[in-house]
Protein backbone atom coordinates (compact mmCIF):
# COMPACT_ATOMS: atom_id res chain seq x y z
CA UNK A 1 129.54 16.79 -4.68
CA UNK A 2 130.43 16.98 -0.74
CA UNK A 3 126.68 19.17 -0.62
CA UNK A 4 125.36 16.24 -2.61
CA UNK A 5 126.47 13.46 -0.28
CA UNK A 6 125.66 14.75 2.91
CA UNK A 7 122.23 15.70 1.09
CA UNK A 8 121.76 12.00 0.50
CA UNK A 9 122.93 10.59 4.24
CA UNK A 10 120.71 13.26 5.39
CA UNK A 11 117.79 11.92 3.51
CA UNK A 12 118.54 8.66 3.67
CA UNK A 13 118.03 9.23 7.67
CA UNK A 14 115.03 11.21 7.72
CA UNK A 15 113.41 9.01 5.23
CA UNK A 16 114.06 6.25 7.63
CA UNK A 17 111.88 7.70 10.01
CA UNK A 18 109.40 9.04 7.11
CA UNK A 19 109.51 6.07 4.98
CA UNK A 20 109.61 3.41 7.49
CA UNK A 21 106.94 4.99 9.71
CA UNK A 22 104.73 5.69 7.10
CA UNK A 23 105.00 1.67 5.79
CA UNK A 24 104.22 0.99 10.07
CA UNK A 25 101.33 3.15 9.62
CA UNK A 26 100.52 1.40 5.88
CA UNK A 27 100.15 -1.84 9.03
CA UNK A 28 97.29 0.41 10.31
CA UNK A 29 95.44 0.69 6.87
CA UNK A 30 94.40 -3.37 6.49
CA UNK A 31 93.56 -2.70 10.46
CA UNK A 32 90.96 -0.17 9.77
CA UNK A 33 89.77 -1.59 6.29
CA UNK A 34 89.32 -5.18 7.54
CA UNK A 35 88.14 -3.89 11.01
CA UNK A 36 85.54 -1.13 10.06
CA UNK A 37 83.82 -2.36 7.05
CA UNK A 38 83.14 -0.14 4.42
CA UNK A 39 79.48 0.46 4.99
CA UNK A 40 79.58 1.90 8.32
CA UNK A 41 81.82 5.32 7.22
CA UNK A 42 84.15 5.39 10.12
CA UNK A 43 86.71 4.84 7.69
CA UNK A 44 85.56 8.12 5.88
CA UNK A 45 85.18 9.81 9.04
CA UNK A 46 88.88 9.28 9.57
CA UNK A 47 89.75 10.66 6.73
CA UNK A 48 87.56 13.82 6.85
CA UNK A 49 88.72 14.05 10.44
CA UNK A 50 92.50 14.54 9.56
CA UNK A 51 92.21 16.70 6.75
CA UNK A 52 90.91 19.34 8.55
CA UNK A 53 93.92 18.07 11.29
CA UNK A 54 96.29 18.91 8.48
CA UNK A 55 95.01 22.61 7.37
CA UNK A 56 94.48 23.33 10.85
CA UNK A 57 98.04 22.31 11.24
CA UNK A 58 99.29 24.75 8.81
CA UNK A 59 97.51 27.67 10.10
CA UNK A 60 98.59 26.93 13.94
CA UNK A 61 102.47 26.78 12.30
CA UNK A 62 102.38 30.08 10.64
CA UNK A 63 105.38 29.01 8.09
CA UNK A 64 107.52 29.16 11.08
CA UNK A 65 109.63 26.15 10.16
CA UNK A 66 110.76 27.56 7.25
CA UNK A 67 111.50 31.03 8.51
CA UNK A 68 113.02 29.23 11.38
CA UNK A 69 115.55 28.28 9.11
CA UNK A 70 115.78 31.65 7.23
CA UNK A 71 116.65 33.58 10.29
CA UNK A 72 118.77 30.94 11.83
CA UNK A 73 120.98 30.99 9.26
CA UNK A 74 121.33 35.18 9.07
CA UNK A 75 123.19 35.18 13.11
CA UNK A 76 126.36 34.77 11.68
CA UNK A 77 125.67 37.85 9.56
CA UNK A 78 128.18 40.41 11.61
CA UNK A 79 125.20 42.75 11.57
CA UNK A 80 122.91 40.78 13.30
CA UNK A 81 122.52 40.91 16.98
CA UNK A 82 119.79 37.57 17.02
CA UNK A 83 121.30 34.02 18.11
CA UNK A 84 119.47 30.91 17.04
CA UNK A 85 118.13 30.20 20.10
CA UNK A 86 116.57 33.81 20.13
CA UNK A 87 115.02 32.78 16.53
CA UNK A 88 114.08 29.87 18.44
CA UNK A 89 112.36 31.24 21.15
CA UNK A 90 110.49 33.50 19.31
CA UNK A 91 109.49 30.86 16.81
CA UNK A 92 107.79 28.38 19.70
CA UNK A 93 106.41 31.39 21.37
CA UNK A 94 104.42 32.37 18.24
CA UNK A 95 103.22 29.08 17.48
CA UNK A 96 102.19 28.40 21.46
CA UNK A 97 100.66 31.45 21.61
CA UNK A 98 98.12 30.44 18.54
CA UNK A 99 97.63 26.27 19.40
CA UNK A 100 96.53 28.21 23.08
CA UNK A 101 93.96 30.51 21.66
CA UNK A 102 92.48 27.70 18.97
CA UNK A 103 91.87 25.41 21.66
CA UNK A 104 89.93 27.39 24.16
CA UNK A 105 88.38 28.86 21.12
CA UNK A 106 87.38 25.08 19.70
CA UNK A 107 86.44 24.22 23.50
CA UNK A 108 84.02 27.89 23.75
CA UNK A 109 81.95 27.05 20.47
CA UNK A 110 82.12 23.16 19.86
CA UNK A 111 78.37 22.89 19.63
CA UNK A 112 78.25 25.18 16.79
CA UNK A 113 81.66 23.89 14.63
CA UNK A 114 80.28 20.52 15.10
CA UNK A 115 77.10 20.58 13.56
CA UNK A 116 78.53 23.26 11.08
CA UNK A 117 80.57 19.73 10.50
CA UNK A 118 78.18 17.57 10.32
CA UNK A 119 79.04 15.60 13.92
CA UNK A 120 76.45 17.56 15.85
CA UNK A 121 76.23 14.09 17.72
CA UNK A 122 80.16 13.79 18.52
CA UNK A 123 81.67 16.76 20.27
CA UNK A 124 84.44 14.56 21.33
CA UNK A 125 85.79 14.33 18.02
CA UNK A 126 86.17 17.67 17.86
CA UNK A 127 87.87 18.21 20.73
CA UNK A 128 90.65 14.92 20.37
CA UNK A 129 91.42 16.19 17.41
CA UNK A 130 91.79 19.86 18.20
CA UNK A 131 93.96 19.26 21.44
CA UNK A 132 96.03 16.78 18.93
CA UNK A 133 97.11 19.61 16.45
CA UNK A 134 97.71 21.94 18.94
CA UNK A 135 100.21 19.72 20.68
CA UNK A 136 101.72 18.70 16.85
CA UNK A 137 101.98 22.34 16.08
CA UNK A 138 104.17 23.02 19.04
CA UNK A 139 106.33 20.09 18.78
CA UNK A 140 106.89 21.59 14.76
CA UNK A 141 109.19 24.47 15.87
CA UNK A 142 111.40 22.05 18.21
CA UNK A 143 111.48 19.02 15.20
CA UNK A 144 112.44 21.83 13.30
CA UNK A 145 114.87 23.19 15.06
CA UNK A 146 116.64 19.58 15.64
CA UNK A 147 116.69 19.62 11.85
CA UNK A 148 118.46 22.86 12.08
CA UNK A 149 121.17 21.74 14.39
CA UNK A 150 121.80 18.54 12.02
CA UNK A 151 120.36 16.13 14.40
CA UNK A 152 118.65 13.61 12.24
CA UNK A 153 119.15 10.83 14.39
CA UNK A 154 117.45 12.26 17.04
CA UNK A 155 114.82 13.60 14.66
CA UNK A 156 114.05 10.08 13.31
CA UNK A 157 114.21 8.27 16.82
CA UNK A 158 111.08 10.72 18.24
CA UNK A 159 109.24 10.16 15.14
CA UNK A 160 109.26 6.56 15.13
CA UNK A 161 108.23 6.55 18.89
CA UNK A 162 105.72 7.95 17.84
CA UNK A 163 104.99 5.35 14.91
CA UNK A 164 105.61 2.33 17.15
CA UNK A 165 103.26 3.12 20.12
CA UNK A 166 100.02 4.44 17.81
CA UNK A 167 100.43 1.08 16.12
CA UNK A 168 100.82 -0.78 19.39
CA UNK A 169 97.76 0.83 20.86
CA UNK A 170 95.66 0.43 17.94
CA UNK A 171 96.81 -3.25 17.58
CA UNK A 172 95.44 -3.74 21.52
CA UNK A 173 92.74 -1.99 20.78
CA UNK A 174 91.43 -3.00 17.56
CA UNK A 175 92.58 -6.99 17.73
CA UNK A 176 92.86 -7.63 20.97
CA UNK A 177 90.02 -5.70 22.79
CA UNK A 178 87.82 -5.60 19.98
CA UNK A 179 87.32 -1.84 19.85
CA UNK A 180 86.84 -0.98 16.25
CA UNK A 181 84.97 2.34 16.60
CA UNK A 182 86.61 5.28 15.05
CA UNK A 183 87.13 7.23 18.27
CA UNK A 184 89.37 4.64 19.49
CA UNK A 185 91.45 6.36 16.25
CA UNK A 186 91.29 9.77 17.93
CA UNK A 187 92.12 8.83 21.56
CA UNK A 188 95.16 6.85 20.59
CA UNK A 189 96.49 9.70 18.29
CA UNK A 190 95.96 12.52 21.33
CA UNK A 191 97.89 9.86 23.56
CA UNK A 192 100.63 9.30 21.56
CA UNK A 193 101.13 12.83 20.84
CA UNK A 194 101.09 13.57 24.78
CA UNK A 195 103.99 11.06 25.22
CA UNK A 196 106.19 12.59 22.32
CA UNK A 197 105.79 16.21 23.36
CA UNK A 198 107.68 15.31 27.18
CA UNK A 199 110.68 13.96 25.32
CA UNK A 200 111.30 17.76 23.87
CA UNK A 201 112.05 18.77 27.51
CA UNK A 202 115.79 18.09 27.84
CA UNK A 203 115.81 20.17 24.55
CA UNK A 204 113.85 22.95 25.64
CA UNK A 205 115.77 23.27 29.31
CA UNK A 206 119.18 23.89 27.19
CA UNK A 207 117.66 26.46 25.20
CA UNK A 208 118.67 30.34 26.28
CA UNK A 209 115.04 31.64 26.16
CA UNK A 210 114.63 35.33 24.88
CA UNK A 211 111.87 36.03 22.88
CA UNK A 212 112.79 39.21 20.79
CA UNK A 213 109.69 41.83 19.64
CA UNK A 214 111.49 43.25 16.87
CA UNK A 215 112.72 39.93 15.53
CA UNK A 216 109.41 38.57 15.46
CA UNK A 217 107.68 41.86 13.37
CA UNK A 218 110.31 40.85 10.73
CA UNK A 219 109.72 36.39 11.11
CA UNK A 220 105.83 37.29 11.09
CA UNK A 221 106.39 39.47 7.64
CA UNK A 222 108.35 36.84 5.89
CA UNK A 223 106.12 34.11 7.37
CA UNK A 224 102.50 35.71 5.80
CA UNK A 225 103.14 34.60 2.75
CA UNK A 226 104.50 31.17 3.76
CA UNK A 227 101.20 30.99 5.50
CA UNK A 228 98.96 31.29 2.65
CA UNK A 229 101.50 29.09 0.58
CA UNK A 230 101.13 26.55 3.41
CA UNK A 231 97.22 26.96 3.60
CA UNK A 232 97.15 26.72 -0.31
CA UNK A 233 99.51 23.89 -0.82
CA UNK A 234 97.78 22.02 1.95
CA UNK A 235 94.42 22.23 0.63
CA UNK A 236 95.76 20.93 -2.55
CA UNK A 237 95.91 17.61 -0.60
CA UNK A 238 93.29 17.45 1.38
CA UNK A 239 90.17 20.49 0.17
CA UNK A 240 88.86 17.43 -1.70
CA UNK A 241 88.42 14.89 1.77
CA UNK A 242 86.64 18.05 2.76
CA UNK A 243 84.51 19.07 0.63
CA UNK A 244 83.60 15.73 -0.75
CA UNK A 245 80.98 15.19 2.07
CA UNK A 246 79.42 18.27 1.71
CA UNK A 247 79.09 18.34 -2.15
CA UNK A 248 78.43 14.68 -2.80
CA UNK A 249 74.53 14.33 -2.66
CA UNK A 250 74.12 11.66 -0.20
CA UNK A 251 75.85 12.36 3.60
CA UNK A 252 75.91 8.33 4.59
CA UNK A 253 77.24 7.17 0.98
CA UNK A 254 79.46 10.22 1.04
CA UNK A 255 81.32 8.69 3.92
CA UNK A 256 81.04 5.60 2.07
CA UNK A 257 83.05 7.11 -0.75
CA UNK A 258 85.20 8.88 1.17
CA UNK A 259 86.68 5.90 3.11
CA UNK A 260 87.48 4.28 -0.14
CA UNK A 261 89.18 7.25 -1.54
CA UNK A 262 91.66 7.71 1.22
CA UNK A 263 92.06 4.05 1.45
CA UNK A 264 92.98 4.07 -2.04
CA UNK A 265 95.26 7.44 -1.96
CA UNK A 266 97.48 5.83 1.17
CA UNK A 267 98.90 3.17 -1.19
CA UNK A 268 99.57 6.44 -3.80
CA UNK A 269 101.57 8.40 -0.27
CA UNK A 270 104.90 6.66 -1.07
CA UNK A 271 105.66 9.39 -3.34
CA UNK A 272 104.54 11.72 -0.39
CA UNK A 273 107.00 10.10 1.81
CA UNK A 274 110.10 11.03 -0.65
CA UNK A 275 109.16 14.35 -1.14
CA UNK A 276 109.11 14.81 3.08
CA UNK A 277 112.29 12.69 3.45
CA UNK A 278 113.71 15.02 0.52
CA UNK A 279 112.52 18.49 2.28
CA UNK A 280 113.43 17.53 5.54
CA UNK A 281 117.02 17.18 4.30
CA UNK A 282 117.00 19.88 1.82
CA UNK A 283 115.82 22.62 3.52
CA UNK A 284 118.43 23.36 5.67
CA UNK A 285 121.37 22.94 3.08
CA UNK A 286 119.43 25.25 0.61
CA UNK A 287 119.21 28.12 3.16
CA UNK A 288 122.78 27.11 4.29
CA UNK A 289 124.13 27.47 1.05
CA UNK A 290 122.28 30.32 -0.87
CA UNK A 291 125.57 32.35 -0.29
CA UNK A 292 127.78 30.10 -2.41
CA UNK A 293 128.98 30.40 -6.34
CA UNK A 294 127.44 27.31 -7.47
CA UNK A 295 124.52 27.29 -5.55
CA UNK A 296 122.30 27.18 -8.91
CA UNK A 297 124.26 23.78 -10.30
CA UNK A 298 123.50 22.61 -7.01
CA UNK A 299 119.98 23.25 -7.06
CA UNK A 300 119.40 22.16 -10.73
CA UNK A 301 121.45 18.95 -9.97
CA UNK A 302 119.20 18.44 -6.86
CA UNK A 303 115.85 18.55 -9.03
CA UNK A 304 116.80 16.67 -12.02
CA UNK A 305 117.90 13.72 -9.24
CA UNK A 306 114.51 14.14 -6.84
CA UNK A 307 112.76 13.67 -10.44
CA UNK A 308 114.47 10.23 -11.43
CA UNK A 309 113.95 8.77 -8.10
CA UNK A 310 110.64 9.46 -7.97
CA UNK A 311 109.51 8.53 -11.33
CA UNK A 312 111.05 4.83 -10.21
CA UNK A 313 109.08 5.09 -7.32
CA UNK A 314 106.08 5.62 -9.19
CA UNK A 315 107.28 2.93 -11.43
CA UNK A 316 107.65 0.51 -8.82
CA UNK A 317 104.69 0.71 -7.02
CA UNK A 318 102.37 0.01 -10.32
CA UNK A 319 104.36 -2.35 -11.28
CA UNK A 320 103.83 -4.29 -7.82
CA UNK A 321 100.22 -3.39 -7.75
CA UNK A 322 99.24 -6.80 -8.06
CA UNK A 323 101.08 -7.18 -4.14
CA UNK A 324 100.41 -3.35 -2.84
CA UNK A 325 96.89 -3.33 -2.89
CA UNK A 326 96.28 -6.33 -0.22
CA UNK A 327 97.21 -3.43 2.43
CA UNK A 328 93.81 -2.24 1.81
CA UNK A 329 90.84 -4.23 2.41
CA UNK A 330 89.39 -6.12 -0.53
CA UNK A 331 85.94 -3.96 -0.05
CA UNK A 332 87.91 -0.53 -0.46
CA UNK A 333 89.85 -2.11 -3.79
CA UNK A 334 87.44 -0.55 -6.30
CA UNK A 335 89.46 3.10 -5.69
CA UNK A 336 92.56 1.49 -6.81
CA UNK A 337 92.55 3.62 -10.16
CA UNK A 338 92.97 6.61 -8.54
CA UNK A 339 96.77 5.54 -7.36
CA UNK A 340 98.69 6.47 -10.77
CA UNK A 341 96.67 10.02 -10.86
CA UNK A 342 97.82 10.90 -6.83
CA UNK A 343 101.71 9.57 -7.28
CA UNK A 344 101.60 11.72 -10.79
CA UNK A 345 100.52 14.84 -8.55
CA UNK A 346 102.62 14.32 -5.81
CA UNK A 347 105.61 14.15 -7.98
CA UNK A 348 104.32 17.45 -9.32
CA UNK A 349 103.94 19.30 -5.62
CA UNK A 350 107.28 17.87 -4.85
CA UNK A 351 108.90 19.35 -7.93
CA UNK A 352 107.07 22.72 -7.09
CA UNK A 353 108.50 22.71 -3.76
CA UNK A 354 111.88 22.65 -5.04
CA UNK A 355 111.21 25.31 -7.58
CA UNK A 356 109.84 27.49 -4.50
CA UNK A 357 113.22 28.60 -2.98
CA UNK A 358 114.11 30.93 -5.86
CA UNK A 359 111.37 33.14 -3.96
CA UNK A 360 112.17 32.37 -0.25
CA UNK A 361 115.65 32.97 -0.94
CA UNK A 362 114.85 36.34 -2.41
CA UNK A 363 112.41 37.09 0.10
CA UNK A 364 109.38 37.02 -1.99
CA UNK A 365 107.50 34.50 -0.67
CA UNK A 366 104.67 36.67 -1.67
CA UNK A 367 105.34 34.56 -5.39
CA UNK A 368 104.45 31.33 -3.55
CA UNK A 369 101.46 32.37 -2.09
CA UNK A 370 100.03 33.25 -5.51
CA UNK A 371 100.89 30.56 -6.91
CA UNK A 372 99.45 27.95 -4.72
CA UNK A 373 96.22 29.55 -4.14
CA UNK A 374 96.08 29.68 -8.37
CA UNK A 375 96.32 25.97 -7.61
CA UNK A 376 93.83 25.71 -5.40
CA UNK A 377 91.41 27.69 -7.03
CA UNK A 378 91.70 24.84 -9.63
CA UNK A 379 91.06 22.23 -7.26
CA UNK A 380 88.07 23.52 -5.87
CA UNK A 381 86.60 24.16 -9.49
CA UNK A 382 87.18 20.80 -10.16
CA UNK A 383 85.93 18.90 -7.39
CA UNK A 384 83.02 21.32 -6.70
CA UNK A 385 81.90 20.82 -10.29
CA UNK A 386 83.28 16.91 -10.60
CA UNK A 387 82.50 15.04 -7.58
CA UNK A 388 78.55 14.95 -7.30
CA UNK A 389 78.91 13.61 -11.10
CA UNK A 390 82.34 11.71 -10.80
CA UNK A 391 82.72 11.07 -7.24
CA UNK A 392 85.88 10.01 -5.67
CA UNK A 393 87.94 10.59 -9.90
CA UNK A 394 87.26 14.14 -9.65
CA UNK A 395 89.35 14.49 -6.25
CA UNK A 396 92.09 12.96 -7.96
CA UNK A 397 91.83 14.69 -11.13
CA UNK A 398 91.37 18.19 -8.92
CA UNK A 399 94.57 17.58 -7.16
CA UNK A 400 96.49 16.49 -10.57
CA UNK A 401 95.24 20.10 -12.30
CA UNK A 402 95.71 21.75 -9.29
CA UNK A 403 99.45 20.72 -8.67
CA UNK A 404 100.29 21.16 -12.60
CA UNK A 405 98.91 24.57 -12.42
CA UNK A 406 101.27 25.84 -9.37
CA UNK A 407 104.14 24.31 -10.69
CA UNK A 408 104.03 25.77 -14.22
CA UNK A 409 103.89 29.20 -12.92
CA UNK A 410 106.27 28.90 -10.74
CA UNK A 411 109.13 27.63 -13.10
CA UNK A 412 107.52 30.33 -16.14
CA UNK A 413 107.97 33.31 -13.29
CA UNK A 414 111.32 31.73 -11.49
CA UNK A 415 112.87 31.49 -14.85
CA UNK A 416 112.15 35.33 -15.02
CA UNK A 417 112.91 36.52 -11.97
CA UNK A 418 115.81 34.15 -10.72
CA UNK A 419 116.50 32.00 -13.66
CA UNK A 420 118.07 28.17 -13.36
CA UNK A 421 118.94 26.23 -15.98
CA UNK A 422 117.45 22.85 -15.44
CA UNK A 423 118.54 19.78 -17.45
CA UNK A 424 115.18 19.62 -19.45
CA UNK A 425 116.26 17.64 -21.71
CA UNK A 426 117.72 15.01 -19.60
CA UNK A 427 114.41 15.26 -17.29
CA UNK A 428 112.01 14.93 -19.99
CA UNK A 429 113.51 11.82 -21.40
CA UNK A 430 113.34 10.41 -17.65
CA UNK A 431 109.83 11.46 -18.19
CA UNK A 432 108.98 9.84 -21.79
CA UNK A 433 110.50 6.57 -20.59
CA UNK A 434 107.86 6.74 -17.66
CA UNK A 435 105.13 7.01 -19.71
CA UNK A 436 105.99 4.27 -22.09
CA UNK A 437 107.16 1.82 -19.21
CA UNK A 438 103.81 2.80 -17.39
CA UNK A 439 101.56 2.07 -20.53
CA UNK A 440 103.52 -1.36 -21.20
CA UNK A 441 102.62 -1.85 -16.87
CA UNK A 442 98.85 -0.86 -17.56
CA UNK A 443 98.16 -2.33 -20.52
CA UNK A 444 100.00 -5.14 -21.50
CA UNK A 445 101.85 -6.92 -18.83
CA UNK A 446 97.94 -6.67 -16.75
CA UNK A 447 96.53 -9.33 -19.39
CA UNK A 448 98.62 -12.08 -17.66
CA UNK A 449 98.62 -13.61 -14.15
CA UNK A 450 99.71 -12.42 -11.55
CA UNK A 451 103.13 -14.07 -10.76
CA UNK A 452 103.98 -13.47 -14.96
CA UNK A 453 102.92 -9.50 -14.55
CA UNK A 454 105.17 -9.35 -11.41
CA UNK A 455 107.89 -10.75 -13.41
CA UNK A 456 107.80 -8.93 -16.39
CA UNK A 457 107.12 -5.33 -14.79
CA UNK A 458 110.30 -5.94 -12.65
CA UNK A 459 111.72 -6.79 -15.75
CA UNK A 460 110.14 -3.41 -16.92
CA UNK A 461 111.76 -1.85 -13.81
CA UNK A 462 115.24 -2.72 -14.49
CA UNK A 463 115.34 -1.61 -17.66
CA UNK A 464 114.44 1.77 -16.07
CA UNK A 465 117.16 1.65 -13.65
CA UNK A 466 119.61 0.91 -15.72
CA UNK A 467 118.76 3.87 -18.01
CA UNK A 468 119.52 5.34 -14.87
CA UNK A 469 122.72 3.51 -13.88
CA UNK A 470 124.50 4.05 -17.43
CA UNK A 471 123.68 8.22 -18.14
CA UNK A 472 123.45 9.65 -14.66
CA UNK A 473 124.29 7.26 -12.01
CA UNK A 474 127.24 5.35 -13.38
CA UNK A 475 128.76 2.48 -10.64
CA UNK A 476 132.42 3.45 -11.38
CA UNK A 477 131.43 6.61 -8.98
CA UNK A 478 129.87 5.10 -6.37
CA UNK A 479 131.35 4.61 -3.40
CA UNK A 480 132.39 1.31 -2.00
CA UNK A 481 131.21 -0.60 -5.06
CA UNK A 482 132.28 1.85 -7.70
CA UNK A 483 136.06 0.20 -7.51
CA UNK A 484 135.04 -3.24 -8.95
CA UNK A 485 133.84 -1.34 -11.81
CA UNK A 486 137.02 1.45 -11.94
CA UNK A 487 139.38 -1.58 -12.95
């Protein structure tokens, strides 16, 4: 229970700076959608831009947050002559070493991955964008590392200065100055990330610096895997902004598409925003506590309560649809019905994530690595074949068979090979209500106005949490409060 608590401050704290800097950003998505009408792409542009931003990411990382953690947490084995500021060390110097070599390498040949692109006629996006993740990737092994030492407060802080100043700028910018181009995107985002990476400094002076050759031939053959697990997982959320323009038949409309799509999904991200908050947190304790007795109650405790929050997230933001989707523009609206089919999947990658540390703990992160790209082989099938005949539907269909897929294997293998027992029962209730509280949501509450369907899906919404409040959560055990109901 003491694991469980300091799980949920921990959470509660980097969700802070996840949550409430994602719902700045959601500030940003009227900006764009009201500011760059639909017609002229930039919007899609955006969106195309940063999902290559985001596998790029990935690669430049090399799964060295997660075997940061791994090998961090081995130096108090009495056999182990590595300190975690060695595992440290070696981590940033792997990671600096590749965001060097992809930059000159982007800088060398940016006439011919530009056109490859399709923005023969904008090198400079290119380039924003590439010294942007190069400068994210190296500020992932310190972030992580702050994580490590259990300094979520300091964590959360540099994220949100972050958050603050990109909406600042782009509120100068975009309102004030008038410059609604989607460059003015790109520049902002490479100045911002400048700013953030001085304030890892102090951190960086304090740190003993010895980069160790033999500890990084073992990091680099645990990390592998993780990298093709990252690579795969990561395409499951953005191959389909990808390959959209260059399967849909039309470039220009393509764009046009695009734009509304991820308009659409951001709404659907709150559910990607828990699952961060919940890793961020997570993480650490898992690897922390893979040596104790109960670790497996632990773990099955932890999934069965990531699933009921989540499903009344995903409760809660169709049942305030009728307010959620003014953050979009009213042009970009028509995408809204992709929102129920993203949450769903997201809720399905974030349950697959914590299925995955049966396999890291193990060291078989080979499993993962499978399993994702089983995934993504899925989504690509899907949108490949679905989007010139479906458009925008079949990304969020892909990404819904493609997250199922992962996660089914797996629990079927995990159960095999390191074997939990998961309150199924319990969960799939949780799940049933969903369902039924979703349909009532969908397609009865939606034939009255609006104020009446906000009323009765809160209604709706209560009756969820308090399925919630009287088998799992009861208030006679929670703290401060739980006394008036004790007597």
């Amino acid at each position: 229970m003491a694991n469980l608590k300091h799980l949920l401050k921990d959470t509660a704290i980097y969700g802070m700076s996840s949550i409430v800097g994602r719902f700045l950003n959601y500030l940003l998505v009227p900006l764009y959608t009201h500011c760059m009408p639909k017609e002229s792409g930039d919007y899609g542009i955006s969106t195309n831009m940063y999902a290559y931003v985001a596998l790029i990411l990935v690669i430049l990382t090399f799964g060295m947050e997660t075997t940061l953690f791994r090998f961090a947490n081995l130096t108090d084995d009495p056999t182990s002559t590595d300190k975690p500021d060695t595992v440290f060390s070696t981590s940033l110097f792997t990671v600096g070493t590749l965001s060097v070599l992809f930059f000159l390498l982007v800088t060398v040949f940016i006439e011919p991955i530009s056109s490859a692109l399709g923005y023969a006629n904008h090198h400079e996006y290119l380039l924003m964008m590439a010294a942007v993740v190069s400068l994210d990737a190296l500020q992932a092994v310190p972030f992580s590392y702050l994580r490590y030492l259990r300094r979520p407060v300091l964590f959360a802080s540099l994220k949100l200065l972050f958050i603050v100043l990109n909406i600042t700028l782009n509120c100068i910018f975009f309102l004030l100055l008038g410059k609604t181009q989607v460059v003015y995107i790109f520049r902002i985002n490479l100045w911002c990330t400048g700013l953030v990476t001085f304030f890892f400094i102090p951190l960086l002076l304090r740190v003993r610096w010895h980069v160790s050759w033999r500890l990084l031939r073992r990091m680099l053959a645990y990390s592998w895997p993780l990298l093709v697990l990252g690579i795969a997982g990561i395409l499951n959320q953005t191959a389909d902004k990808m390959i959209f323009p260059l399967v849909y038949p039309d470039r220009a409309q393509a764009e046009v598409q695009l734009g509304i799509y991820g308009a659409c999904v951001k709404i659907a991200m709150i559910m990607a925003m828990i699952t961060q908050a919940f890793r961020y947190a997570y993480e650490p304790i898992v690897f922390a506590k893979s040596r104790d007795g109960d670790k497996n109650e632990y773990y099955a405790s932890a999934m069965k309560y990531f699933i009921i929050f989540t499903l009344l997230a995903f409760l809660c933001v169709i049942g305030y649809m009728p307010l959620l989707q003014h953050i979009i523009g009213a042009g970009y609206r028509e995408g809204l019905r992709v929102v129920p089919i993203v949450m769903a999947a997201e809720i399905m990658m974030g349950v697959y994530f914590n299925l995955s540390f049966w396999y890291k703990l193990i060291d078989k992160t080979i499993y993962g690595a499978w399993f994702s790209l089983a995934g993504c082989a899925v989504l690509f099938a899907v949108n490949i074949w679905g989007i010139p005949r479906y458009g925008y539907m079949a990304c969020a269909w892909g990404g819904f068979a493609g997250y199922g897929v992962a996660m089914v294997l797996s629990y079927v293998v995990g159960q095999i090979k390191s074997p939990i027992r998961y309150p199924l029962r319990s969960i799939a209730v949780y799940v049933a209500l969903t369902v039924v509280l979703f349909w009532l949501m969908t397609d009865v509450t939606s034939a009255f106005s609006a104020p009446l369907r906000l009323a009765l899906n809160t209604v709706l919404i209560l009756a969820f949490v308090a399925h919630i409040l009287h088998y799992d959560l009861p208030l006679r055990g929670l703290p401060v409060i739980g006394k008036y109901f004790r007597k």
